[in-house]
N, C-alpha and C. Protein backbone atom coordinates (compact mmCIF):
# COMPACT_ATOMS: atom_id res chain seq x y z
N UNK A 1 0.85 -1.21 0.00
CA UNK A 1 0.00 0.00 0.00
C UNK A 1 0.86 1.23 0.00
N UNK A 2 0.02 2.48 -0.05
CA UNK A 2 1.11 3.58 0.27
C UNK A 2 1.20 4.23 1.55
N UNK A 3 1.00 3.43 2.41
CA UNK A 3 1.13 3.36 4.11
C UNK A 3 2.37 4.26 4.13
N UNK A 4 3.61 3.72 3.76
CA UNK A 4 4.52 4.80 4.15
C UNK A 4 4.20 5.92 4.05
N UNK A 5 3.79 6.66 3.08
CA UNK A 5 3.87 8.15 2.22
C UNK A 5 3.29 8.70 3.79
N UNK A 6 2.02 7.85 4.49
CA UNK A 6 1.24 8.56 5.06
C UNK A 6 1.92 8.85 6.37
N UNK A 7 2.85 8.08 6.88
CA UNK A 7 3.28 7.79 7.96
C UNK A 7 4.88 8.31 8.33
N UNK A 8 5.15 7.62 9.01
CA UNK A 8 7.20 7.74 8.88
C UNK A 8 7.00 5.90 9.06
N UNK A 9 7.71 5.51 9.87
CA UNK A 9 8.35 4.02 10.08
C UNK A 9 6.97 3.24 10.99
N UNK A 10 6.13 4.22 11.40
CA UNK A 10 4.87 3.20 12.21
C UNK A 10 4.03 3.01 11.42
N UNK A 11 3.27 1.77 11.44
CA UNK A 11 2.31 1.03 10.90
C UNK A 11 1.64 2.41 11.60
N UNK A 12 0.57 2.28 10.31
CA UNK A 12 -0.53 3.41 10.75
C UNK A 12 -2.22 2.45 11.93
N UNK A 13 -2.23 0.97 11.48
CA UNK A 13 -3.25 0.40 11.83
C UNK A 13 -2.84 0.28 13.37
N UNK A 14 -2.98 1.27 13.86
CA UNK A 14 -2.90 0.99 15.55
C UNK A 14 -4.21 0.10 16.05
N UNK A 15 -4.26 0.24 17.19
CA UNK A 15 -5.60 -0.51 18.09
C UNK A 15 -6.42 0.38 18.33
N UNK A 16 -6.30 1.43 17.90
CA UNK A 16 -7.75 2.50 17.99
C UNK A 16 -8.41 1.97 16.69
N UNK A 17 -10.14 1.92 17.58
CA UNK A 17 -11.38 1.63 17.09
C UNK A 17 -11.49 3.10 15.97
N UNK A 18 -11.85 2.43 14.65
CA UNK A 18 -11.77 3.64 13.61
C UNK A 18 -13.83 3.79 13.09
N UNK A 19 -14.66 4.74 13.14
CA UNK A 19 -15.73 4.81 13.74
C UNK A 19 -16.14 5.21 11.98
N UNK A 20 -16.79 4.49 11.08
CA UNK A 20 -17.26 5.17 9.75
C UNK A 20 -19.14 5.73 9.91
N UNK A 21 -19.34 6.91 9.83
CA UNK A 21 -20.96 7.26 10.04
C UNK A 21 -21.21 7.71 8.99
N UNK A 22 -22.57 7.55 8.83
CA UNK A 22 -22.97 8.15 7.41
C UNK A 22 -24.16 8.92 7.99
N UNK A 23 -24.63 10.47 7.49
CA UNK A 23 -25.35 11.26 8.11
C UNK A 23 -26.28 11.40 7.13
N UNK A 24 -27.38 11.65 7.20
CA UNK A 24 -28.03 12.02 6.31
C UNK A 24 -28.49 13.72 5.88
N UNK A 25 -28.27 13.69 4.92
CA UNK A 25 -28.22 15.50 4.86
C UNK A 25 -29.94 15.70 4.15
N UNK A 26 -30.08 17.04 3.41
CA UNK A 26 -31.15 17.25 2.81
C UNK A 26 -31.68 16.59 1.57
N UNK A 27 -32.77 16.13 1.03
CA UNK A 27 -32.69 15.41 0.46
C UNK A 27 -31.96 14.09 0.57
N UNK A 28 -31.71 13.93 -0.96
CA UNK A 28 -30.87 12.51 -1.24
C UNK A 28 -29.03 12.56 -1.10
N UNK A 29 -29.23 13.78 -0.11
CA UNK A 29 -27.49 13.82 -0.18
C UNK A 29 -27.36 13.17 1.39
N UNK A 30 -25.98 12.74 1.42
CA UNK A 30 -25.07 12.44 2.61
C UNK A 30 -23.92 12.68 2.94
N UNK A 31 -23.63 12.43 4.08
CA UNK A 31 -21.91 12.51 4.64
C UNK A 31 -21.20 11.23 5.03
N UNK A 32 -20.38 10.95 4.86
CA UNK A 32 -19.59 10.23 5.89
C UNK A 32 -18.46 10.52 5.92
N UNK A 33 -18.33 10.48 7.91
CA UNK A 33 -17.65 10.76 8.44
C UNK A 33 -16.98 9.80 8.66
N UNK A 34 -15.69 9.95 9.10
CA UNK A 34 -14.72 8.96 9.55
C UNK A 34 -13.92 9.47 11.01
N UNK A 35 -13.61 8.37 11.86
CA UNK A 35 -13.06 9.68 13.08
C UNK A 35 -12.34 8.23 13.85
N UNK A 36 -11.63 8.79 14.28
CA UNK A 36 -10.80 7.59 15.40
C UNK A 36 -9.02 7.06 14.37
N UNK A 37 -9.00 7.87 13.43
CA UNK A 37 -8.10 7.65 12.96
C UNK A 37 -6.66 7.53 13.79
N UNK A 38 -5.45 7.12 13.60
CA UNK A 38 -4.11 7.21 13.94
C UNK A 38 -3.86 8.76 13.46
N UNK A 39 -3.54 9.50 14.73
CA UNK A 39 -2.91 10.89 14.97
C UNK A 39 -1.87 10.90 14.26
N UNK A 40 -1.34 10.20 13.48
CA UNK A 40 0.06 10.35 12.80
C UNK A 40 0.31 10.24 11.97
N UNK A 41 -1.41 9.85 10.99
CA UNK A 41 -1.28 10.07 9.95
C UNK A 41 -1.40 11.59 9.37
N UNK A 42 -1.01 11.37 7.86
CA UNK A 42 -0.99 12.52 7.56
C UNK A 42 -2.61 13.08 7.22
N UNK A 43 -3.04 14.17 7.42
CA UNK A 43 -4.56 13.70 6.78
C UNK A 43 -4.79 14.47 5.33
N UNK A 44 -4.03 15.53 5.73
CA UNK A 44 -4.15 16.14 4.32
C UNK A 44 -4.10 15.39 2.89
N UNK A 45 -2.90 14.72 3.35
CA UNK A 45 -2.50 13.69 2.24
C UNK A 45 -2.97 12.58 1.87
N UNK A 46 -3.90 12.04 2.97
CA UNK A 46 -4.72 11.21 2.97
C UNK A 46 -5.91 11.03 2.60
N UNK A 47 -6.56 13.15 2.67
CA UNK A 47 -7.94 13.21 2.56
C UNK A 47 -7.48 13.44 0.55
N UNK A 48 -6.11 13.19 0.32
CA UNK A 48 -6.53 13.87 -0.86
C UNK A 48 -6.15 12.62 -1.98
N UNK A 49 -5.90 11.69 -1.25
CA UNK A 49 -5.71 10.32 -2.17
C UNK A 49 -7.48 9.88 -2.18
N UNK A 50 -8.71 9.74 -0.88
CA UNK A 50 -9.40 9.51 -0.72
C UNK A 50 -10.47 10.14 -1.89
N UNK A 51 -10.10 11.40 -2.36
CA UNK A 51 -10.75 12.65 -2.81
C UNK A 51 -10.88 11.94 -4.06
N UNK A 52 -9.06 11.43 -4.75
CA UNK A 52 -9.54 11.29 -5.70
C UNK A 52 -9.56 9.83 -6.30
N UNK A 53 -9.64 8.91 -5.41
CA UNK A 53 -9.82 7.47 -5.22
C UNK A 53 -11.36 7.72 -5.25
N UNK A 54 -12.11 8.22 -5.12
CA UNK A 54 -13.95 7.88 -5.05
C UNK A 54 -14.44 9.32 -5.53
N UNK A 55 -13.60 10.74 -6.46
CA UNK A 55 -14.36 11.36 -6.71
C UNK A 55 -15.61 12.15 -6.48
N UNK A 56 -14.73 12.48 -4.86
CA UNK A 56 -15.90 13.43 -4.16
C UNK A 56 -15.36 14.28 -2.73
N UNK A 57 -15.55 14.91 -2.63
CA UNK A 57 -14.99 15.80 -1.61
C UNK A 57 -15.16 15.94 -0.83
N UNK A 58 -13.99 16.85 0.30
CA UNK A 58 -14.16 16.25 1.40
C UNK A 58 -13.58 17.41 2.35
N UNK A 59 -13.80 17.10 3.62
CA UNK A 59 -12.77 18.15 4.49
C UNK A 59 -12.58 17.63 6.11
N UNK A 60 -11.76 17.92 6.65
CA UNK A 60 -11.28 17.84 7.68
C UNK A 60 -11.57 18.70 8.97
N UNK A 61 -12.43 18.03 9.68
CA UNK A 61 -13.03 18.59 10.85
C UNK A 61 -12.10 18.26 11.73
N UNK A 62 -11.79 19.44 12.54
CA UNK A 62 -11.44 19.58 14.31
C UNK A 62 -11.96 18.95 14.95
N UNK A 63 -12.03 18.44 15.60
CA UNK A 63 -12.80 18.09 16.95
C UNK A 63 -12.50 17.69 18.01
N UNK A 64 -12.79 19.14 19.38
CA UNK A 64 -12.30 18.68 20.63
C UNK A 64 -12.36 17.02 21.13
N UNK A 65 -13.51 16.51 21.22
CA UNK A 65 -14.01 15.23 21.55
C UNK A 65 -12.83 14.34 20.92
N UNK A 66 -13.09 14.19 19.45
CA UNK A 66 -13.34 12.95 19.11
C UNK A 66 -11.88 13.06 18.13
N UNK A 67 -11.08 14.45 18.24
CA UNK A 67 -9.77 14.36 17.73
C UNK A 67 -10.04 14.78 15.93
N UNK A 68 -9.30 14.23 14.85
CA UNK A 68 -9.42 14.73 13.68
C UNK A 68 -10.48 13.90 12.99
N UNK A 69 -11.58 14.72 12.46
CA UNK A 69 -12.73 13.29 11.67
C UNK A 69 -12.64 14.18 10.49
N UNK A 70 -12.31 13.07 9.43
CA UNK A 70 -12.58 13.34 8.21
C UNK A 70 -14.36 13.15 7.40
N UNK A 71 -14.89 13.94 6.58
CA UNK A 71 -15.96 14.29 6.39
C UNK A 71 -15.78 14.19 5.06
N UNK A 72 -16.39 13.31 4.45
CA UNK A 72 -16.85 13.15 2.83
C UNK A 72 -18.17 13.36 2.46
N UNK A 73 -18.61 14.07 1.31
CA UNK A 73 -19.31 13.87 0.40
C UNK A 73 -20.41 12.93 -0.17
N UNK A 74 -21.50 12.45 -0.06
CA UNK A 74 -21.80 11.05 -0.61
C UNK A 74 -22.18 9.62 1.09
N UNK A 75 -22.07 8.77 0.00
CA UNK A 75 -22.38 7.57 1.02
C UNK A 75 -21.14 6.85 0.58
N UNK A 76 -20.28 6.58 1.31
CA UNK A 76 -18.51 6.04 0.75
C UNK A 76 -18.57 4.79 1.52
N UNK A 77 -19.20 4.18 2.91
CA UNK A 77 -19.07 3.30 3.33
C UNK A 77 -18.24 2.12 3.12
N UNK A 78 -18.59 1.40 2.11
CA UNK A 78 -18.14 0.48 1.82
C UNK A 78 -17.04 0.52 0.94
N UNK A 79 -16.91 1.54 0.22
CA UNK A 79 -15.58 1.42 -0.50
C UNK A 79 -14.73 2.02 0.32
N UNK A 80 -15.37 2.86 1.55
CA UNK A 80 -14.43 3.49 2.36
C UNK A 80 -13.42 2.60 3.28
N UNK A 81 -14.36 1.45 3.77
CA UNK A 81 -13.87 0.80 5.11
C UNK A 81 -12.94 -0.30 3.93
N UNK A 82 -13.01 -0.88 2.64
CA UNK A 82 -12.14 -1.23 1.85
C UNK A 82 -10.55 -0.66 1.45
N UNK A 83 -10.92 0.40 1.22
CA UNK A 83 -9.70 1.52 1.03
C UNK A 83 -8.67 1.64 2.35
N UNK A 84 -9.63 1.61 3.69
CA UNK A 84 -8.66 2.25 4.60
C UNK A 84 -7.85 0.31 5.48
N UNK A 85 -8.54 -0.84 4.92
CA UNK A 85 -8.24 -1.90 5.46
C UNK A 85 -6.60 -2.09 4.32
N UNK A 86 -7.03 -1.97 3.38
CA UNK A 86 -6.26 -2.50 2.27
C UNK A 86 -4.98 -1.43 2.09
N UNK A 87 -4.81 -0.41 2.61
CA UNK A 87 -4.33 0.95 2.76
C UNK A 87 -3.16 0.61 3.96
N UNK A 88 -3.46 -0.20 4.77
CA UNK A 88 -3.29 -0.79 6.41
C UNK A 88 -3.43 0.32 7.33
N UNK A 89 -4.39 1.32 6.91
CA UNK A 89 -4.55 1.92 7.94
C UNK A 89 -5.63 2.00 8.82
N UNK A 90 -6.22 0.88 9.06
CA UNK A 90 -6.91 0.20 10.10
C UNK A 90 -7.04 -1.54 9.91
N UNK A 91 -7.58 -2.04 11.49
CA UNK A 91 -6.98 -3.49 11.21
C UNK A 91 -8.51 -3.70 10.71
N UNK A 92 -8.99 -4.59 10.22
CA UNK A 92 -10.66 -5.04 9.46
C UNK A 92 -11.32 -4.87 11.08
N UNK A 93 -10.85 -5.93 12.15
CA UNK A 93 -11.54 -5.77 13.17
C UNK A 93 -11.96 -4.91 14.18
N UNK A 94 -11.49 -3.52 13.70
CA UNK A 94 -11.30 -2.10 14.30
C UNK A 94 -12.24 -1.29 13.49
N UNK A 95 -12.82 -1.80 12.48
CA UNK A 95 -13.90 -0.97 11.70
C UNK A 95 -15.29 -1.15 12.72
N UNK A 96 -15.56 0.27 12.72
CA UNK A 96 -17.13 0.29 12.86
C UNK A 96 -17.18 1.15 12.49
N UNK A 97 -18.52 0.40 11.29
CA UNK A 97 -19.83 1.14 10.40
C UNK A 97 -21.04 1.00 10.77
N UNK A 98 -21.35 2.70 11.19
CA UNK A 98 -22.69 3.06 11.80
C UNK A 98 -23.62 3.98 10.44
N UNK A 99 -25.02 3.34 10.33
CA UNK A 99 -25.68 4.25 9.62
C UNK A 99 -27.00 3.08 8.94
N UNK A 100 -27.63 4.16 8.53
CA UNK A 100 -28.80 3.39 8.58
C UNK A 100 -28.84 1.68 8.57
């Protein structure tokens, strides 16, 4: 994968639980969020392989709580929690997908 680019020398798939939600917006639009990521990744660089791996945009929320959650465009779920297993930046058993 391109795990390094994102990282330095640590595996990015730590043991933090990585949390995928999908929100429902107006209409037929949505979000998903992603949050519980490894602090060490890069995200910029990350949100922008994601951007253009699924063709939809995205941005990077603050958040006191819950640390950096990335925020997409769309319903990405499943190609999302694919991308970030195969990526190694989460382990398969550390995914949770919440949404309808």
């Amino acid at each position: 994968g391109i795990n390094a680019e994102y990282m330095g020398d640590e595996k990015a798939a730590g043991s933090n639980i990585v949390h995928i939600r999908v929100q429902q917006r107006n209409g037929r639009k949505s979000i998903t969020s992603i949050q519980g990521l490894s602090d060490k990744l890069d995200f910029k660089k990350l949100l922008k392989e994601i951007k253009k791996t699924f063709c939809c945009n995205g941005s990077i929320q603050e958040d006191k709580e819950h640390g950096t959650v990335i925020q997409l465009q769309g319903d990405q779920r499943d190609v999302l929690s694919k991308f970030l297993v195969e990526e190694d930046l989460v382990l398969k058993e550390n995914l949770r997908i919440h949404g309808f």
